[in-house]
PDB file of N, CA and C in Angstrom:
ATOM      1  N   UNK A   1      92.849  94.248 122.470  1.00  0.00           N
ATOM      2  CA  UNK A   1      92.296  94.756 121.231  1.00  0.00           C
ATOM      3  C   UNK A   1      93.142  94.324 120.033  1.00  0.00           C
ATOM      4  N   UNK A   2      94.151  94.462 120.182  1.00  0.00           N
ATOM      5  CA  UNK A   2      95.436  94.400 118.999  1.00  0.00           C
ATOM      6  C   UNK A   2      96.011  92.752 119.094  1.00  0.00           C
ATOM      7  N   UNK A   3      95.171  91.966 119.724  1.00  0.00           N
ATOM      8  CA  UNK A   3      94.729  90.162 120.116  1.00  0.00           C
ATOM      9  C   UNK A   3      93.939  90.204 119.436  1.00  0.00           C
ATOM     10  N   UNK A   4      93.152  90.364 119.270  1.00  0.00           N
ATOM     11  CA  UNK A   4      91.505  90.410 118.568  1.00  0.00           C
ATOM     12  C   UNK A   4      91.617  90.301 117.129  1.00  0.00           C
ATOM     13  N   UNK A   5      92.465  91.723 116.998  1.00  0.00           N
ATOM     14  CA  UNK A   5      92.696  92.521 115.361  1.00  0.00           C
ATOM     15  C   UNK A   5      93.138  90.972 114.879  1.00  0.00           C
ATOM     16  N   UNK A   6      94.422  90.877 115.380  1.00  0.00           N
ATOM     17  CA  UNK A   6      95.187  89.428 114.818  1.00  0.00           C
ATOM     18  C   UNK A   6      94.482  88.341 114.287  1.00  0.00           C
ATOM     19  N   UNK A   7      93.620  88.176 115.929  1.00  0.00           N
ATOM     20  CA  UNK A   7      93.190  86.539 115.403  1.00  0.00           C
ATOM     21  C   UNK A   7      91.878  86.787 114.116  1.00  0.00           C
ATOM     22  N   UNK A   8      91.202  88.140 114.266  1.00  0.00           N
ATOM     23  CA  UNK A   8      90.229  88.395 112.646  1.00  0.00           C
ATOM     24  C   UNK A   8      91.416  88.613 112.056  1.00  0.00           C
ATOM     25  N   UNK A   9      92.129  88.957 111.545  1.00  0.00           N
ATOM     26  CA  UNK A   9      93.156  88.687 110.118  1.00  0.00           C
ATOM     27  C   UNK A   9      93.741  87.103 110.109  1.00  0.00           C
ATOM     28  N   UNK A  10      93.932  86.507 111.138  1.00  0.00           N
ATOM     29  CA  UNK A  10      94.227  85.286 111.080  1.00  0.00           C
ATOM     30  C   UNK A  10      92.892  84.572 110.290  1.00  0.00           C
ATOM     31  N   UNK A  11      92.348  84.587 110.748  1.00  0.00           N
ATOM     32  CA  UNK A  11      90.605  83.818 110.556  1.00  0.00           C
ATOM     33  C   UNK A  11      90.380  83.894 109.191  1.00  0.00           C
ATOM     34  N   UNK A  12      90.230  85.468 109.034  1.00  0.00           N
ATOM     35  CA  UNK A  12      89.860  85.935 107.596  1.00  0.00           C
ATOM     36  C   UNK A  12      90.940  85.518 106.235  1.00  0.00           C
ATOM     37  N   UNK A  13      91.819  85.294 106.977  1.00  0.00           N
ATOM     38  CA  UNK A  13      93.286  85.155 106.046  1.00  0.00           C
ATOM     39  C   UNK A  13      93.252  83.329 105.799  1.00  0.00           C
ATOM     40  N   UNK A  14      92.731  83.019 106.537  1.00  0.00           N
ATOM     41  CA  UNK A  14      92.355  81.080 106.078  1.00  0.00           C
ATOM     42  C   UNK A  14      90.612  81.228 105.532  1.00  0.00           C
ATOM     43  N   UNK A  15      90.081  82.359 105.271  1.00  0.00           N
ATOM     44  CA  UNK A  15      88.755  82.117 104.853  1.00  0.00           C
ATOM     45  C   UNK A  15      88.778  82.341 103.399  1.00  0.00           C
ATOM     46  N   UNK A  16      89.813  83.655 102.816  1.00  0.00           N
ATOM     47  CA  UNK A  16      90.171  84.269 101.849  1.00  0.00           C
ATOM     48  C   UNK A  16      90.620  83.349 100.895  1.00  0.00           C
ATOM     49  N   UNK A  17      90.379  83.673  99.374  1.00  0.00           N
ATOM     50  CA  UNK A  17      91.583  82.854  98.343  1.00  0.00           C
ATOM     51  C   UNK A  17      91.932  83.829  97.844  1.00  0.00           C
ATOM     52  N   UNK A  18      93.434  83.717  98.023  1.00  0.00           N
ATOM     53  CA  UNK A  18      94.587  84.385  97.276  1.00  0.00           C
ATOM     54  C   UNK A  18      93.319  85.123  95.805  1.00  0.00           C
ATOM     55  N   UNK A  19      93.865  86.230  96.206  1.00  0.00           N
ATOM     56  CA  UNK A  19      92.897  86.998  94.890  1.00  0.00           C
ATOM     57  C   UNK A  19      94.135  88.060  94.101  1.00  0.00           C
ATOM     58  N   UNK A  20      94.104  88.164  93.048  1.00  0.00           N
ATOM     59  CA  UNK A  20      95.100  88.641  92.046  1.00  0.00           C
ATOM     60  C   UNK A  20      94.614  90.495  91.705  1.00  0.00           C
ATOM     61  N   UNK A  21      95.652  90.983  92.187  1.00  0.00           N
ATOM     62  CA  UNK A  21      95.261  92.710  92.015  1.00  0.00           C
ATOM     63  C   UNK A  21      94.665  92.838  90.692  1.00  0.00           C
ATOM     64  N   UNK A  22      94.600  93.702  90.488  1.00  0.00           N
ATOM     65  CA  UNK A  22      94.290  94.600  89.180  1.00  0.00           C
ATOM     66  C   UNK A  22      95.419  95.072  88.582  1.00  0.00           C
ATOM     67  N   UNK A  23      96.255  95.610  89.377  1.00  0.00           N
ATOM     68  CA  UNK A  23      97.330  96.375  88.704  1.00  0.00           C
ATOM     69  C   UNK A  23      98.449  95.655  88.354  1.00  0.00           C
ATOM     70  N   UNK A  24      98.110  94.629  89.110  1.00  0.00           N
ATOM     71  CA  UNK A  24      99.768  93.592  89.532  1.00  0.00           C
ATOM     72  C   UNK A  24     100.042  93.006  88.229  1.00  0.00           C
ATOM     73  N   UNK A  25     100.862  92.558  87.606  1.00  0.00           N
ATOM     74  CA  UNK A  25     101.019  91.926  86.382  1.00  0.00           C
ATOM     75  C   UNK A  25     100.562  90.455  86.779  1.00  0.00           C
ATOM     76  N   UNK A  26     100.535  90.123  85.552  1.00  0.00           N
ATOM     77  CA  UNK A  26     100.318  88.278  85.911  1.00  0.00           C
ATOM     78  C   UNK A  26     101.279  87.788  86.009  1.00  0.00           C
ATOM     79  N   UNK A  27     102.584  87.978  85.424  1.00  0.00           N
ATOM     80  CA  UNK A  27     103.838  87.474  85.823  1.00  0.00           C
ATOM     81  C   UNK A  27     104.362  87.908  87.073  1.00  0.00           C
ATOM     82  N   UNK A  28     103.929  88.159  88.037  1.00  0.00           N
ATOM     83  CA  UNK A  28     104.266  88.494  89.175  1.00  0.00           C
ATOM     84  C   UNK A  28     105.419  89.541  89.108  1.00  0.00           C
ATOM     85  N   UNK A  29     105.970  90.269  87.893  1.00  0.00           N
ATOM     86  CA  UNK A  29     107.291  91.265  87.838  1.00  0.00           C
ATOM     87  C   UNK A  29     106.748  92.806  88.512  1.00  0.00           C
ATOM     88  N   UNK A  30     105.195  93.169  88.980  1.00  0.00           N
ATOM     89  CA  UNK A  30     105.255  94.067  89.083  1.00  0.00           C
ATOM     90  C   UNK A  30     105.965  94.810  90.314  1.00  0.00           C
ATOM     91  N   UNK A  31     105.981  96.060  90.631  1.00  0.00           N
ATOM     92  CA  UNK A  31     107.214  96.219  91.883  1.00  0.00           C
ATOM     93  C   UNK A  31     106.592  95.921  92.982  1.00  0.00           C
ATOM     94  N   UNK A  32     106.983  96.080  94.482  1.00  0.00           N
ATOM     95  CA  UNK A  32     106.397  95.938  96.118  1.00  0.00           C
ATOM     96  C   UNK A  32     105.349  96.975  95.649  1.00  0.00           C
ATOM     97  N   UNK A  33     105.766  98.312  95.504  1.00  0.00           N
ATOM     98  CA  UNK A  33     105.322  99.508  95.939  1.00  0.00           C
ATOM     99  C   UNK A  33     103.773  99.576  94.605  1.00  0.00           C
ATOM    100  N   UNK A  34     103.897  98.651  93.827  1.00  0.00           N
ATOM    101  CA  UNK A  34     102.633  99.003  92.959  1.00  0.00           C
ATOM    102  C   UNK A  34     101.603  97.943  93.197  1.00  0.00           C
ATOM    103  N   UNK A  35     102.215  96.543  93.717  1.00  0.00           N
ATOM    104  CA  UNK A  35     101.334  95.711  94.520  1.00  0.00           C
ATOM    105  C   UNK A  35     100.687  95.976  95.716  1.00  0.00           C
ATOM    106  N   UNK A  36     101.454  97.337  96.750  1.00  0.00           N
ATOM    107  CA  UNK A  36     100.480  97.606  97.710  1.00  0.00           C
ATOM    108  C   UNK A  36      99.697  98.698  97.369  1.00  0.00           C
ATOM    109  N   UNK A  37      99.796  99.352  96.223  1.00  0.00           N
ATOM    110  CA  UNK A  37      98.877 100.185  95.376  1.00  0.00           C
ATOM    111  C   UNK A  37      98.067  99.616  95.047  1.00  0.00           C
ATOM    112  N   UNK A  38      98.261  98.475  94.186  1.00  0.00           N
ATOM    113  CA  UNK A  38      96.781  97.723  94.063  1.00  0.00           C
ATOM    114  C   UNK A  38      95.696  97.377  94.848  1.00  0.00           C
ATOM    115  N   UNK A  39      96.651  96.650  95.881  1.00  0.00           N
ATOM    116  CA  UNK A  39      95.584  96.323  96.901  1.00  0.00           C
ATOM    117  C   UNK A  39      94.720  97.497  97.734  1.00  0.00           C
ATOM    118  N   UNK A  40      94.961  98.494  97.752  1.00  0.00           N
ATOM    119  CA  UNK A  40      94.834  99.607  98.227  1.00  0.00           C
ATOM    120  C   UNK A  40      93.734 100.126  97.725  1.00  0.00           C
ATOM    121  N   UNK A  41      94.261 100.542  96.592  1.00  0.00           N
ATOM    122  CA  UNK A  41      92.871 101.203  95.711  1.00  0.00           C
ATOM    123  C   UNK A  41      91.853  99.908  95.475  1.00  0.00           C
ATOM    124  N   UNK A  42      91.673  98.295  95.331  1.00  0.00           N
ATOM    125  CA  UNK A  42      90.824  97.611  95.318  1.00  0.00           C
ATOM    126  C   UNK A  42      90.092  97.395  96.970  1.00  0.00           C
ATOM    127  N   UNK A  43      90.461  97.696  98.094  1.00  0.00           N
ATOM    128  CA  UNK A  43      90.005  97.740  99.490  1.00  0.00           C
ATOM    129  C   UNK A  43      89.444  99.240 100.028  1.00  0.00           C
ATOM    130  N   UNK A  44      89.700 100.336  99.228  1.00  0.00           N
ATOM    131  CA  UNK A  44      89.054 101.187  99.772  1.00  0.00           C
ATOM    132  C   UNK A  44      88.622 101.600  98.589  1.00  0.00           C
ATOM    133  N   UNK A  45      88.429 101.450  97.287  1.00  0.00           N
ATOM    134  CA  UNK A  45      87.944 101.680  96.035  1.00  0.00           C
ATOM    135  C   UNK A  45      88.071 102.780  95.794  1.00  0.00           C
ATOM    136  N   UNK A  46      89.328 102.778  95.460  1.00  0.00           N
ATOM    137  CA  UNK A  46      89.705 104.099  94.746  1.00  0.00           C
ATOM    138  C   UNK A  46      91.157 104.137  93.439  1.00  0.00           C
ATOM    139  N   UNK A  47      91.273 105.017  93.257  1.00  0.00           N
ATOM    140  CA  UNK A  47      92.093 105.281  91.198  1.00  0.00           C
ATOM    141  C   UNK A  47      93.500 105.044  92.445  1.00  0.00           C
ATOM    142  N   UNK A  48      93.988 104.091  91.436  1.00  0.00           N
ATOM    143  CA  UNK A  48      95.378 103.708  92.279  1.00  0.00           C
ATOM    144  C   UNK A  48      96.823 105.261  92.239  1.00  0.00           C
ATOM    145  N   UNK A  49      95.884 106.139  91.033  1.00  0.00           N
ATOM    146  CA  UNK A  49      96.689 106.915  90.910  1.00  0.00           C
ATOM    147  C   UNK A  49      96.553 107.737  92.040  1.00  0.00           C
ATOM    148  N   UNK A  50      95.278 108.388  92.410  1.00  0.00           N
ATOM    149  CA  UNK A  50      95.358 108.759  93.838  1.00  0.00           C
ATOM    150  C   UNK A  50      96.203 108.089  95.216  1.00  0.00           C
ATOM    151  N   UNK A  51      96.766 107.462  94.650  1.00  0.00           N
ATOM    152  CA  UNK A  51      97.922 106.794  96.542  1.00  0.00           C
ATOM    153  C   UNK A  51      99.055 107.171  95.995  1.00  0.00           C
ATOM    154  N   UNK A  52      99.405 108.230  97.284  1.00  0.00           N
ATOM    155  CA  UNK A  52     100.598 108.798  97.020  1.00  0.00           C
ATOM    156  C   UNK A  52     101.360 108.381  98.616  1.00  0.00           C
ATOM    157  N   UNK A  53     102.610 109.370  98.520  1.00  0.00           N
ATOM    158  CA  UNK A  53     103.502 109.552 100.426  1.00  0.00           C
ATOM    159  C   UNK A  53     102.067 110.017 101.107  1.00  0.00           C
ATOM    160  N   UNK A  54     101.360 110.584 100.749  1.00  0.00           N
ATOM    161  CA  UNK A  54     100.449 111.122 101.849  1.00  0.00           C
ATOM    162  C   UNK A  54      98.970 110.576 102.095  1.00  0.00           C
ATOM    163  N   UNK A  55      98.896 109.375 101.079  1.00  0.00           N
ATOM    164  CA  UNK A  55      97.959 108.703 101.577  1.00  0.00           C
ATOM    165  C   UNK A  55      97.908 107.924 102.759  1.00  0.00           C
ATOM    166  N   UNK A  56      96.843 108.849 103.351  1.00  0.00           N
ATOM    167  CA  UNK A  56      96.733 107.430 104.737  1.00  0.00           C
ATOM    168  C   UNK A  56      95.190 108.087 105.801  1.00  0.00           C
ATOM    169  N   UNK A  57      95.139 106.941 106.473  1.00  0.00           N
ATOM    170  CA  UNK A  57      93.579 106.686 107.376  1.00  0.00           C
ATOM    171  C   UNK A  57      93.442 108.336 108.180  1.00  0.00           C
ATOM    172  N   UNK A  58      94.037 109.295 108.045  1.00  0.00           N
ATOM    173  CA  UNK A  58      93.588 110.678 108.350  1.00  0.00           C
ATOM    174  C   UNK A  58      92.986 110.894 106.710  1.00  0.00           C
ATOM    175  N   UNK A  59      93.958 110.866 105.749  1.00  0.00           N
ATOM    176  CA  UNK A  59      93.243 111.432 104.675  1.00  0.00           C
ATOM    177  C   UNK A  59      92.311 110.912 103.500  1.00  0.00           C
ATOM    178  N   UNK A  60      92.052 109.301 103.843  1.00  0.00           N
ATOM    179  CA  UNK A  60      90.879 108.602 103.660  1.00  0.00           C
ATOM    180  C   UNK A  60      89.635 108.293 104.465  1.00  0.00           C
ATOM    181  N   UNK A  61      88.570 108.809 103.893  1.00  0.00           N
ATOM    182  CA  UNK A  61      87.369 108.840 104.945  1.00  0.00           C
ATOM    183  C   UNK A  61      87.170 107.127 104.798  1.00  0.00           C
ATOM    184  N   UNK A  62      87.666 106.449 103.756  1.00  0.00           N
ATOM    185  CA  UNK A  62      87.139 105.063 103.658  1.00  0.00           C
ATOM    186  C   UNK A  62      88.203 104.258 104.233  1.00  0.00           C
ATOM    187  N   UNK A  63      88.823 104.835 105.046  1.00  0.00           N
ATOM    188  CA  UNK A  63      89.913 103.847 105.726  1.00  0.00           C
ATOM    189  C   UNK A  63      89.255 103.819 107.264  1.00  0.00           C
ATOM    190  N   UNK A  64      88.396 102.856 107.165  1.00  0.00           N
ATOM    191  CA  UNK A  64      87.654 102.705 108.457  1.00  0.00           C
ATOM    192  C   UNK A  64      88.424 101.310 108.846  1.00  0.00           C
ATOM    193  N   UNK A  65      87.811 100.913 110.660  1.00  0.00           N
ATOM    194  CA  UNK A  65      89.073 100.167 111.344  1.00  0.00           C
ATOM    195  C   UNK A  65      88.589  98.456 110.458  1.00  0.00           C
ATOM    196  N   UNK A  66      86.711  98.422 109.894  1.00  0.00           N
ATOM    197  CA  UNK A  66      87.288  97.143 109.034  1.00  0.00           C
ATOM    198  C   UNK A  66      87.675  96.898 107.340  1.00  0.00           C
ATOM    199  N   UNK A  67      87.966  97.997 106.567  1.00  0.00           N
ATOM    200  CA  UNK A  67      88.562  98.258 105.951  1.00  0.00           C
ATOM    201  C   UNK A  67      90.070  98.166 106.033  1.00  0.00           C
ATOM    202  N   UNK A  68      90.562  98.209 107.605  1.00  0.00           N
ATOM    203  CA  UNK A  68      92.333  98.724 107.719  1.00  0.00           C
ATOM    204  C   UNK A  68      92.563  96.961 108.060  1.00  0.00           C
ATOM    205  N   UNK A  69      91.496  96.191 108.112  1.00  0.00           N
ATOM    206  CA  UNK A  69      91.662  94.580 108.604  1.00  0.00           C
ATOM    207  C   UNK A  69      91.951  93.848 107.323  1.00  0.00           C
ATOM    208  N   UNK A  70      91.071  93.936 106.247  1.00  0.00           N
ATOM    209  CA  UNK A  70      90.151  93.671 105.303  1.00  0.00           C
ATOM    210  C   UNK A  70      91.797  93.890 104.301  1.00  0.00           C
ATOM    211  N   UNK A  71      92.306  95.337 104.606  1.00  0.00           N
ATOM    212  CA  UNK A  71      93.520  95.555 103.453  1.00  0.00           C
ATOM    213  C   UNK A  71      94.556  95.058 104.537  1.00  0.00           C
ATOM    214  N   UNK A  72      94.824  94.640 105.489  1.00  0.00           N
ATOM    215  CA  UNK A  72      95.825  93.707 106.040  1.00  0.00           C
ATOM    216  C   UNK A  72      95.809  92.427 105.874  1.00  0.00           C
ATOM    217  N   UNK A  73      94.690  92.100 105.394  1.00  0.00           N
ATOM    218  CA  UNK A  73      95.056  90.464 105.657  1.00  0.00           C
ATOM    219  C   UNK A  73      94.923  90.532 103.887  1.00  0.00           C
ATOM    220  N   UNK A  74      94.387  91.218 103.253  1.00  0.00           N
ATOM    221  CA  UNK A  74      94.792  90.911 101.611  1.00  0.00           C
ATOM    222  C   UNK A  74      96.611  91.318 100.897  1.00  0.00           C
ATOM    223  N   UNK A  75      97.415  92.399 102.428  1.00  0.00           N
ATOM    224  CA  UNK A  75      98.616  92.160 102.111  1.00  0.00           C
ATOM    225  C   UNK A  75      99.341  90.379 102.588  1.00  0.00           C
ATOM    226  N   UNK A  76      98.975  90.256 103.733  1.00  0.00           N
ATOM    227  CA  UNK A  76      99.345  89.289 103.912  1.00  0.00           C
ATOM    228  C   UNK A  76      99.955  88.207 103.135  1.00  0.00           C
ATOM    229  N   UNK A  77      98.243  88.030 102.891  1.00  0.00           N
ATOM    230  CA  UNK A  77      98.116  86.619 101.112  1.00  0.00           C
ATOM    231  C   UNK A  77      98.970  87.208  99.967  1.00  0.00           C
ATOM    232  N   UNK A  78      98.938  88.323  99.816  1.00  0.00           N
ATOM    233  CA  UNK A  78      99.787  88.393  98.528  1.00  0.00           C
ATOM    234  C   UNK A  78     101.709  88.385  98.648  1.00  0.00           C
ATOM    235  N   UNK A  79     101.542  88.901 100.097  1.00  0.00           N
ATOM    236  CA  UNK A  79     103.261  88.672  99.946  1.00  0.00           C
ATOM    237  C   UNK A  79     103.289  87.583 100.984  1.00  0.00           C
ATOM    238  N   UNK A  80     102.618  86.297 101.616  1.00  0.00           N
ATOM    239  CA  UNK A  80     102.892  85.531 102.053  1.00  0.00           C
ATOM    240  C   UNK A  80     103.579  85.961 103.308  1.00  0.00           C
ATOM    241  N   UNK A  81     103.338  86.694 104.350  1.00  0.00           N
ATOM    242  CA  UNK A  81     103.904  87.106 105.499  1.00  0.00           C
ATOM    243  C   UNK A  81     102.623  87.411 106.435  1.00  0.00           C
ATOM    244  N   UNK A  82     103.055  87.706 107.988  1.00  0.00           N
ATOM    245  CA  UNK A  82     102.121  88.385 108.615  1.00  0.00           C
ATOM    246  C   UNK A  82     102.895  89.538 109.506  1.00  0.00           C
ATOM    247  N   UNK A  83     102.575  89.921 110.088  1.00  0.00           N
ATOM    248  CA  UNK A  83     102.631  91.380 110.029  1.00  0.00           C
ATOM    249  C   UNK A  83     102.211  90.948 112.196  1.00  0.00           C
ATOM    250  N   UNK A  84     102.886  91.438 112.760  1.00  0.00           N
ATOM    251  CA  UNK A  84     103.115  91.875 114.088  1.00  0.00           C
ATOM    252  C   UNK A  84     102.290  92.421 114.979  1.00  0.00           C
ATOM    253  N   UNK A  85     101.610  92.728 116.358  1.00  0.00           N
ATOM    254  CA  UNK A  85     100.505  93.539 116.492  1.00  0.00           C
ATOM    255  C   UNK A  85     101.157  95.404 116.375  1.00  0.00           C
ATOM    256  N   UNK A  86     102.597  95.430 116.633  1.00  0.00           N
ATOM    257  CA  UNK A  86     102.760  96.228 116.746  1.00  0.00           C
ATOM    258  C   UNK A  86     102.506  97.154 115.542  1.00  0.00           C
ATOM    259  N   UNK A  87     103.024  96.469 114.426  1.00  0.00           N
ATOM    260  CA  UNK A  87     103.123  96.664 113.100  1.00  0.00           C
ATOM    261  C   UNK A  87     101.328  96.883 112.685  1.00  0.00           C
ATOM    262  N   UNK A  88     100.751  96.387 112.561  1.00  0.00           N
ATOM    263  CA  UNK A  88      99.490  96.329 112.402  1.00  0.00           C
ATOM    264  C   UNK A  88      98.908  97.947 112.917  1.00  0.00           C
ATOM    265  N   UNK A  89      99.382  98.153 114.286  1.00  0.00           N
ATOM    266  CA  UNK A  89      98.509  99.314 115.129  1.00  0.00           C
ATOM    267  C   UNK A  89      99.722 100.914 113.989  1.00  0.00           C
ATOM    268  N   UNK A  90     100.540 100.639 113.583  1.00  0.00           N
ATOM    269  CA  UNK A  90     101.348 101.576 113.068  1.00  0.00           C
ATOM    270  C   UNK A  90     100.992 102.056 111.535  1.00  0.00           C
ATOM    271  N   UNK A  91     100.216 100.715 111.142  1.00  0.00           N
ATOM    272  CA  UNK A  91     100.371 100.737 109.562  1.00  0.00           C
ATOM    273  C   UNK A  91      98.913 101.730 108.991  1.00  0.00           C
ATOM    274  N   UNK A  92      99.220 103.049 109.459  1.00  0.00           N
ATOM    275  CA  UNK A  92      98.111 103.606 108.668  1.00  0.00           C
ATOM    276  C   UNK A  92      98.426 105.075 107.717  1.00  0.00           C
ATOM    277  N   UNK A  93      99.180 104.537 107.208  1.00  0.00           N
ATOM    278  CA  UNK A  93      99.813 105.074 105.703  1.00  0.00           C
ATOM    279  C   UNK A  93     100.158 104.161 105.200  1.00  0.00           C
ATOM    280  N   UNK A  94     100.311 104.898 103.714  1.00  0.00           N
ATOM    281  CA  UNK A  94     100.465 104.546 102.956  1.00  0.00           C
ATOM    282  C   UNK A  94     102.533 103.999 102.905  1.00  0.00           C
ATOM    283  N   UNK A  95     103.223 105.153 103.424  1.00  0.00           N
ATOM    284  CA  UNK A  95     104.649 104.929 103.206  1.00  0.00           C
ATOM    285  C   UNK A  95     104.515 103.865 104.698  1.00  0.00           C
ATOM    286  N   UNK A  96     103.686 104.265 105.865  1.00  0.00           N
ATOM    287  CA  UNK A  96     104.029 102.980 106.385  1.00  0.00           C
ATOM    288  C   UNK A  96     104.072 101.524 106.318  1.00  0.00           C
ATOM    289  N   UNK A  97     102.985 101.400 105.517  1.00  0.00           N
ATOM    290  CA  UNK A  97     103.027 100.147 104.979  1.00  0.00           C
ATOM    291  C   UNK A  97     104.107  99.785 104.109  1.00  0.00           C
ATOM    292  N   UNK A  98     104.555 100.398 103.129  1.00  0.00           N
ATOM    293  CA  UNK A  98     105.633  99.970 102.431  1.00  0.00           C
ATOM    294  C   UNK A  98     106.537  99.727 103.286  1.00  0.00           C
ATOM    295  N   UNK A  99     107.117 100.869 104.287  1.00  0.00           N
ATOM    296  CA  UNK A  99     108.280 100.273 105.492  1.00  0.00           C
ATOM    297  C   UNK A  99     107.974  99.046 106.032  1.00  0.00           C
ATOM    298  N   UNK A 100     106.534  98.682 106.279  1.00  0.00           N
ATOM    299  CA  UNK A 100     106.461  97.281 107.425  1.00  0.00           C
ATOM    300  C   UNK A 100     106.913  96.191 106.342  1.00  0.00           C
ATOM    301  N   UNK A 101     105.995  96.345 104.626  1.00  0.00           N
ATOM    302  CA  UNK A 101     106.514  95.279 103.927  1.00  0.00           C
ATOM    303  C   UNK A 101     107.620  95.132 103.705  1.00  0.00           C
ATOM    304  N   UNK A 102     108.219  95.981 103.528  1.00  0.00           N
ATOM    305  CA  UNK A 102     109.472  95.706 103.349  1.00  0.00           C
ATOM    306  C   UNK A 102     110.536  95.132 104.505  1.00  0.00           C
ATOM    307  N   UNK A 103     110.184  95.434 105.390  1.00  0.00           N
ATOM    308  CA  UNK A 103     111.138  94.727 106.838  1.00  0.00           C
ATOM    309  C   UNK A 103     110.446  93.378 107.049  1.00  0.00           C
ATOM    310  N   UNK A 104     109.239  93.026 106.913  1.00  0.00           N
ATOM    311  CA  UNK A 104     109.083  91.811 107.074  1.00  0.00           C
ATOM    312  C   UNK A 104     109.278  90.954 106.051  1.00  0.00           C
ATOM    313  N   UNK A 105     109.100  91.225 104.798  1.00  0.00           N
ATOM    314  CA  UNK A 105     110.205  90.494 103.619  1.00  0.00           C
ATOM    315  C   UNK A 105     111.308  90.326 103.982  1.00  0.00           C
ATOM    316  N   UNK A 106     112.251  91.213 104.364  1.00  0.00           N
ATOM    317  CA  UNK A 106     113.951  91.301 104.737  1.00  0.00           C
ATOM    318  C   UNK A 106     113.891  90.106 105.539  1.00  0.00           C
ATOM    319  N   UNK A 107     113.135  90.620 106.783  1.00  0.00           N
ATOM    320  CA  UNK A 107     113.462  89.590 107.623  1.00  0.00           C
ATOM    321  C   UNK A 107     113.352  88.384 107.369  1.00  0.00           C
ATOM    322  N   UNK A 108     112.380  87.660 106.416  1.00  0.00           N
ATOM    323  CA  UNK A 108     111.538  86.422 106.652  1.00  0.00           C
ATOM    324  C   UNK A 108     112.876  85.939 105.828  1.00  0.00           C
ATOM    325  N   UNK A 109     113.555  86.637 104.728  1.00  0.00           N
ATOM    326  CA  UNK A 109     114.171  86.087 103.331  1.00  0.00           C
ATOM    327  C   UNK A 109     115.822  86.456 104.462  1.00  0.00           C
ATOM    328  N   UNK A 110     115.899  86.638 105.862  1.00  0.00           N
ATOM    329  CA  UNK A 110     117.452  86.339 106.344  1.00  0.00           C
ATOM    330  C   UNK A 110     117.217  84.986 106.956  1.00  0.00           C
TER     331      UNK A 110
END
């Protein structure tokens, strides 16, 4: 199953063009944590001010499993990384996601 997930974010992630948040600045200065806000509230359509620590796929009815694909492979493209199966099956918050981006940045940039 978590083979599957991959190779549709793989697929979808060479079908996609790099698309530019809403919130994100154009100079690319805006922070991690407001770029995965963006993407967030543009994949499940909602006020970026609503994503908080406690947003996540219990307390979004619109965080369905191709919605949770759909906002993985649009992190992907924007921070240029991919993301693990393990990581993938974990990432359903909001603070989790910031933890995965952030360790797979660390890692990629040692």
């Amino acid at each position: 199953m978590f083979r599957k997930i991959q190779t549709v974010i793989s697929k979808a992630k060479k079908a996609h063009t790099h698309e530019a948040e809403a919130a994100a600045n154009a100079d690319g200065s805006a922070s991690l944590e407001m770029r995965i806000k963006a993407i967030m509230a543009n994949v499940f359509k909602m006020d970026i001010n609503e994503i908080n620590e406690k947003t996540s796929a219990d307390t979004l009815d619109q965080w369905t499993s191709l919605e949770h694909v759909d906002f993985l492979v649009k992190l992907q493209q924007e921070f240029e990384i991919e993301f693990s199966d393990s990581q993938i099956v974990e990432m359903l918050s909001y603070l989790a996601v910031v933890e995965n981006v952030k360790a797979v940045l660390a890692a990629k940039s040692a």
